[in-house]
Each structure stands twice: as structure tokens, then as C-alpha cells.
N, C-alpha and C. Protein backbone atom coordinates (compact mmCIF):
# COMPACT_ATOMS: atom_id res chain seq x y z
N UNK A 1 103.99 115.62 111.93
CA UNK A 1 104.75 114.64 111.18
C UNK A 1 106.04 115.29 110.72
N UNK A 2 107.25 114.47 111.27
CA UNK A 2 108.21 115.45 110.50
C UNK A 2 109.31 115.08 109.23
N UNK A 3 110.05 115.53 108.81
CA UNK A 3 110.70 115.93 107.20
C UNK A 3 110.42 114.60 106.54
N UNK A 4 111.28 113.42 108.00
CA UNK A 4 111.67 112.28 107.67
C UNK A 4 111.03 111.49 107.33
N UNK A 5 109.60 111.25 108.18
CA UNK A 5 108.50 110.57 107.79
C UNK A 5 107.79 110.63 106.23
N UNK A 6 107.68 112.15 106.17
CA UNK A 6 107.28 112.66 104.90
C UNK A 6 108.39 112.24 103.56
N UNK A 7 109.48 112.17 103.75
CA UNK A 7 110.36 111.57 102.73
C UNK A 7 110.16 110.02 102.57
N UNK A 8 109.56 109.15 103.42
CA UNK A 8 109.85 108.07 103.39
C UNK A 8 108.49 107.37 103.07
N UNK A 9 107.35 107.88 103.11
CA UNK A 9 106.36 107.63 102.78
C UNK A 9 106.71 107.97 101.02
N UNK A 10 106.78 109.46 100.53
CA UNK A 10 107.12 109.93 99.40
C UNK A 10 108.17 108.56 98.91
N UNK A 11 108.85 108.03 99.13
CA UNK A 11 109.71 107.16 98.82
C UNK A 11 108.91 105.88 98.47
N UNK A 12 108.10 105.58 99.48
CA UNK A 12 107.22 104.35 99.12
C UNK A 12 105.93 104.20 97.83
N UNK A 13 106.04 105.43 98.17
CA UNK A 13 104.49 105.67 96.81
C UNK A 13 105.21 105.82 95.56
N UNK A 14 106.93 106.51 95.23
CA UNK A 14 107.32 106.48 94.51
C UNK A 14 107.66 104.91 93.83
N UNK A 15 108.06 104.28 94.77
CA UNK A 15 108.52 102.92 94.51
C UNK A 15 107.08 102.02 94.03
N UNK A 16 106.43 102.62 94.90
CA UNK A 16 105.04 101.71 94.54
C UNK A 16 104.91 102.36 92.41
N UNK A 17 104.84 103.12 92.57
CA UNK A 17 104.09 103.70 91.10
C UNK A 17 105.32 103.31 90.20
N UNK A 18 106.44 103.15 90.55
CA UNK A 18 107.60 102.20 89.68
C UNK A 18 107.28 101.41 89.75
N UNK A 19 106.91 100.16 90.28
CA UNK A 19 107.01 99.23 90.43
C UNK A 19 105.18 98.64 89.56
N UNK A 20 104.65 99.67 89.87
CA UNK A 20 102.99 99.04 89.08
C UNK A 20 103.82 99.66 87.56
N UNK A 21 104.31 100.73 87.04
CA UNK A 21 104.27 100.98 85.42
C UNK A 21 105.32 100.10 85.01
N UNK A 22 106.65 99.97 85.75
CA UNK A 22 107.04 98.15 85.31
C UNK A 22 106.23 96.96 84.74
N UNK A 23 105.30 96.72 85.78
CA UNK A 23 104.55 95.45 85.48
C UNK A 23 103.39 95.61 85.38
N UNK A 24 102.87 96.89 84.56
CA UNK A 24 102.07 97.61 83.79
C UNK A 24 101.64 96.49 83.05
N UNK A 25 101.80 95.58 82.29
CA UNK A 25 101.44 94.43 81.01
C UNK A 25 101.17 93.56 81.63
N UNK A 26 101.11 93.11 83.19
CA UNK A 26 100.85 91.80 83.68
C UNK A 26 98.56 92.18 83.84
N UNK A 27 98.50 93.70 84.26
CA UNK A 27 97.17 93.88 84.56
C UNK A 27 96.34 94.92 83.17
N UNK A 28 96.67 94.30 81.98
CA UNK A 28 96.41 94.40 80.97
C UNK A 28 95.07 93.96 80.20
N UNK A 29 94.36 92.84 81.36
CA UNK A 29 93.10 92.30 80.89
C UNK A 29 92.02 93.35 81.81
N UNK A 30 92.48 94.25 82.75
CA UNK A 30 91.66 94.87 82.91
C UNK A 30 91.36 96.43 81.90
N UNK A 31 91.89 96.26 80.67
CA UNK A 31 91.84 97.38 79.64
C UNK A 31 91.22 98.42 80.37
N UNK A 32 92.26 98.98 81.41
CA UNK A 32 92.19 100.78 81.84
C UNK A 32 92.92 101.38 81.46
N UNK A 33 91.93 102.29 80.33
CA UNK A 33 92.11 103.33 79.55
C UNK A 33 91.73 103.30 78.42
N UNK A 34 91.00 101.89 78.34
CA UNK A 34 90.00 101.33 76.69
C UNK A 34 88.46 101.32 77.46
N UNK A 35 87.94 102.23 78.34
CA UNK A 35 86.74 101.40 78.80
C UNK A 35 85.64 102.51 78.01
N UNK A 36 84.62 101.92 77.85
CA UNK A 36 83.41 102.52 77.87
C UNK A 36 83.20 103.69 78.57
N UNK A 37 82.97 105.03 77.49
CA UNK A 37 82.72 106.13 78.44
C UNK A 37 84.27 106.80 78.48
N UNK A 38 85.49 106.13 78.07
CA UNK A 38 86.51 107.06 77.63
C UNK A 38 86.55 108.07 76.62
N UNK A 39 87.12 109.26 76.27
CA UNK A 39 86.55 110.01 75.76
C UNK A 39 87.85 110.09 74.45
N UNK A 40 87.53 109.37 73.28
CA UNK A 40 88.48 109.27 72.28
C UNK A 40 87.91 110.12 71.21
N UNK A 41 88.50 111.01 70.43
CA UNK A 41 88.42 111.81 69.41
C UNK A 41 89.90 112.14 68.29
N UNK A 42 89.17 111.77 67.16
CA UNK A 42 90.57 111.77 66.48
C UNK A 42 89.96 112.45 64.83
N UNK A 43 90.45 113.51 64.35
CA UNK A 43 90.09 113.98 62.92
C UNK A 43 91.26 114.43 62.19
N UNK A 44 91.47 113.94 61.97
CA UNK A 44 92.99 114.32 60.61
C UNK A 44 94.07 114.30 61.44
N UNK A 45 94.72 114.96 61.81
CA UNK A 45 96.35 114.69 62.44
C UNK A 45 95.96 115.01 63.41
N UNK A 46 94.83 115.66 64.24
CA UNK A 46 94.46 115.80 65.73
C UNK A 46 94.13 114.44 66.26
N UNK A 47 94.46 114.49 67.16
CA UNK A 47 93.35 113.26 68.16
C UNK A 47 93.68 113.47 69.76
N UNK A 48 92.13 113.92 70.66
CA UNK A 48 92.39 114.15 71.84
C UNK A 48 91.69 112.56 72.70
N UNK A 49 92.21 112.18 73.58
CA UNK A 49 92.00 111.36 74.70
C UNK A 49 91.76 111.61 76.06
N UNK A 50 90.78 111.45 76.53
CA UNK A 50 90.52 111.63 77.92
C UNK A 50 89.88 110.40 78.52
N UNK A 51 90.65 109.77 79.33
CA UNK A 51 89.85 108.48 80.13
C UNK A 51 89.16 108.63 81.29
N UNK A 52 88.02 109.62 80.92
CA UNK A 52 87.20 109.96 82.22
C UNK A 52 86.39 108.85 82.69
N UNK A 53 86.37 107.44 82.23
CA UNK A 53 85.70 106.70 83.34
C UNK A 53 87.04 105.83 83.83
N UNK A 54 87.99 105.92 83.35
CA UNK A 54 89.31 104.99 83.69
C UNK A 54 89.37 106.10 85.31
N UNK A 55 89.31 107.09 85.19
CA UNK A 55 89.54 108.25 86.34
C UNK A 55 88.74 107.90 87.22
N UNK A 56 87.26 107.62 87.05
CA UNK A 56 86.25 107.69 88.17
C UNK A 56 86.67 106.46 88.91
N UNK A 57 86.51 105.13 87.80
CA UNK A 57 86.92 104.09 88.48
C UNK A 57 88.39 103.95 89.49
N UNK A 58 89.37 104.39 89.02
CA UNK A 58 90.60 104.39 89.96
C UNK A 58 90.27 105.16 90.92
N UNK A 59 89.55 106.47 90.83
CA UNK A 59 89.00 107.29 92.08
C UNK A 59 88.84 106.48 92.86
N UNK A 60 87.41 106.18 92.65
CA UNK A 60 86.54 105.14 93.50
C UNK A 60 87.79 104.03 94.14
N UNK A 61 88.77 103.42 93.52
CA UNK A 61 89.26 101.95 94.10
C UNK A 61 90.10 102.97 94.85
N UNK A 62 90.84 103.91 94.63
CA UNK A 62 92.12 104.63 95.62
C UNK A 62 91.09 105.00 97.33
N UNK A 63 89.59 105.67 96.81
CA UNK A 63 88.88 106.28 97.96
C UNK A 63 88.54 104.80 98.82
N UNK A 64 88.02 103.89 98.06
CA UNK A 64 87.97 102.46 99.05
C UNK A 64 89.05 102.27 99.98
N UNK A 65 90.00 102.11 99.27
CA UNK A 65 91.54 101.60 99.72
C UNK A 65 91.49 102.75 101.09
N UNK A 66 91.86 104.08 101.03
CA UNK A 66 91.89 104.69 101.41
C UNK A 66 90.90 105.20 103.04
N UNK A 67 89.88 104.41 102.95
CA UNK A 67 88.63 104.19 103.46
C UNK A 67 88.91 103.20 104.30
N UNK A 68 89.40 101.77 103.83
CA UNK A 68 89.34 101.24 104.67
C UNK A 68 90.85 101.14 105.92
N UNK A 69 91.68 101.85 104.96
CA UNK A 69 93.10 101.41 106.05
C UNK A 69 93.16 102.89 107.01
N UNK A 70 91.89 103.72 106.87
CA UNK A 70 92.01 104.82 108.43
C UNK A 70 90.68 104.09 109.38
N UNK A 71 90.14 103.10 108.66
CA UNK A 71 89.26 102.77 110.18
C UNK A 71 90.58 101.37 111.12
């Protein structure tokens, strides 16, 4: 694969991931990053966040996606 291809793909995924945190508020009823099994901790002026099931789940939908457009 050469430079060009690789820039232009890089170009599309960039545009893609602009284009979803733009219209970030339209897919808002699927509350990813509020789900069950996120890992919220907060004690006096600390507070750590980790959305380890927001992670598994996008895993899982990217490995589907991913799954089905190489057969």
C-alpha cells in the first residue's frame, strides 16, 4: 500500500471522527459514557473516570463493523 493511499484513508477516518464529535448531541440517547459498569469515583477535589463498559461496547461494535466489511 503506498504513502498516498495511507494519507487518504488517514484523511477519511479523520473526517469521519470530526464529523461524529460535531454531531456528538444528535446520539445522546444512547448515554455512552453514563452506562452501567462505568467506573466513576469522586472524593473531595479528586474524581477519576473510566468508561470501561462504554470501551467494551464500542470494541465489540468497531470489531463487528470491522468483521463484516473484510468478508
Amino acid at each position: 500500500m503506498g504513502i498516498s493511499k495511507i494519507l487518504i484513508i488517514a484523511g477519511i477516518v479523520l473526517l469521519a471522527a470530526g464529523l461524529l464529535l460535531h454531531y456528538a448531541h444528535l446520539f445522546s440517547f444512547l448515554n455512552l459514557g453514563r452506562l452501567p459498569g462505568d467506573i466513576r469515583i469522586r472524593r473531595g477535589n479528586f474524581s477519576f473516570y473510566f468508561p470501561l463498559t462504554t470501551c467494551i461496547l464500542l470494541s465489540m461494535l468497531i470489531t463487528l463493523i470491522l468483521y463484516i466489511f473484510r468478508k
